[in-house]
Protein backbone atom coordinates (compact mmCIF):
# COMPACT_ATOMS: atom_id res chain seq x y z
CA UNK A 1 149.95 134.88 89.49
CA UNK A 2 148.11 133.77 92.54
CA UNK A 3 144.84 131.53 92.21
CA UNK A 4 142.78 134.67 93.28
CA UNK A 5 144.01 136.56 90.46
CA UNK A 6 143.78 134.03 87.74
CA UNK A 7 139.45 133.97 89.20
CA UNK A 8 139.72 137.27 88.58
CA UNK A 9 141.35 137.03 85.17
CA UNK A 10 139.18 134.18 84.43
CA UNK A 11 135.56 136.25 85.30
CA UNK A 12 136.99 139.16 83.04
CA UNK A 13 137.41 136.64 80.02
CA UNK A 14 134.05 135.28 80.94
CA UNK A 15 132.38 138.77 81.13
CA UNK A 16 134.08 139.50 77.58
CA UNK A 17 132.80 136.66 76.07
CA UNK A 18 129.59 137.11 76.86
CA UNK A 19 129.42 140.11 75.30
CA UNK A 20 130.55 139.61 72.25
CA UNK A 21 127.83 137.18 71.90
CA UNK A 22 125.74 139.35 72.61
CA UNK A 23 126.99 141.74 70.39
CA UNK A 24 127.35 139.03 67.67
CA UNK A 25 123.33 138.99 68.13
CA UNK A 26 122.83 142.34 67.58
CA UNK A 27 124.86 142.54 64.87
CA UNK A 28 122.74 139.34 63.06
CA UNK A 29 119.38 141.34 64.12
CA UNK A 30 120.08 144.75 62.57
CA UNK A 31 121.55 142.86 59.54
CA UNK A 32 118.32 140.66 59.61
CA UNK A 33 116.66 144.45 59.90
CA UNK A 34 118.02 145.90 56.31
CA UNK A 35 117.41 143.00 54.50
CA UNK A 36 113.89 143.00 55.76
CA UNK A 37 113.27 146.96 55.95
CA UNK A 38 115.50 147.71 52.83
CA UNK A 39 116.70 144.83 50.39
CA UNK A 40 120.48 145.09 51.81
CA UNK A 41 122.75 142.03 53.05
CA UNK A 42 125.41 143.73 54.18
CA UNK A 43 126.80 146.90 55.67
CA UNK A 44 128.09 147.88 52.41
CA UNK A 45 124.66 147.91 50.71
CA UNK A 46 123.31 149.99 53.64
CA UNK A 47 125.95 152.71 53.11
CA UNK A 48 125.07 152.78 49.12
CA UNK A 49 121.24 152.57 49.82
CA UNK A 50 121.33 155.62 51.85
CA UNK A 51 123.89 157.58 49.87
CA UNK A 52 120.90 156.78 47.15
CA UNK A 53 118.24 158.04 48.94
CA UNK A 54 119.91 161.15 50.38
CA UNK A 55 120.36 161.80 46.64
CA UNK A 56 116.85 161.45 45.70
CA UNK A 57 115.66 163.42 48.32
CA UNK A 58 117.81 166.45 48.04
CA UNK A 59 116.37 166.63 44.05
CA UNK A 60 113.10 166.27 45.59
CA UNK A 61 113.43 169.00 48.12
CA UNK A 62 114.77 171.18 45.36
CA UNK A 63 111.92 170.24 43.40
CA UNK A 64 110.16 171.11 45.73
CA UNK A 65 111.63 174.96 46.40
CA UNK A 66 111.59 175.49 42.90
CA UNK A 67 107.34 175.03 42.67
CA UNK A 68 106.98 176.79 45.71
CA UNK A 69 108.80 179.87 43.66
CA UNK A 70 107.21 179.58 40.78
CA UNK A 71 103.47 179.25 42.63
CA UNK A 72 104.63 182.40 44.84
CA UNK A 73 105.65 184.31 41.78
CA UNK A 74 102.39 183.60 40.02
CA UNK A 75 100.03 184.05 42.89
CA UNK A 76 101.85 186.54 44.72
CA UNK A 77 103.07 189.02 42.80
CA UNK A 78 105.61 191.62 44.20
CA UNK A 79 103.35 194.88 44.97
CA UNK A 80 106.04 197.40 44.08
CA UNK A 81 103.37 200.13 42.77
């Protein structure tokens, strides 16, 4: 390898370290972000949290259709006469 190259080599390893710090402070904010927002230290605890609340909410939404059936049956009854 000539010197040009290894400048060239050496800018690349330069460019990749720099990103991964900044990635490494991304990755501190948005964990930062669920403990604040939702009680969760890791990425683990996310995954479980939402499985949790996509639970909930389908049973609410079901709730939901089922009162919106029974208040159409009782206040609007099918006019088959």
């Amino acid at each position: 390898m000539n010197e040009k190259e290894l400048l060239k080599l050496k800018k690349k390893v330069d460019e990749a370290e720099y990103e991964a710090q900044q990635l490494k402070g991304e990755r501190k904010s948005i964990l930062a972000n669920l403990k604040e927002d939702f009680n969760c230290s890791d990425i683990e605890q996310a995954k479980e949290a939402r499985k949790k609340l996509k639970k909930k909410r389908d049973q609410l939404s079901e709730t939901i259709e089922n009162k919106l059936e029974e208040i159409n049956k009782q206040y609007l009854p099918d006019e088959e006469s």
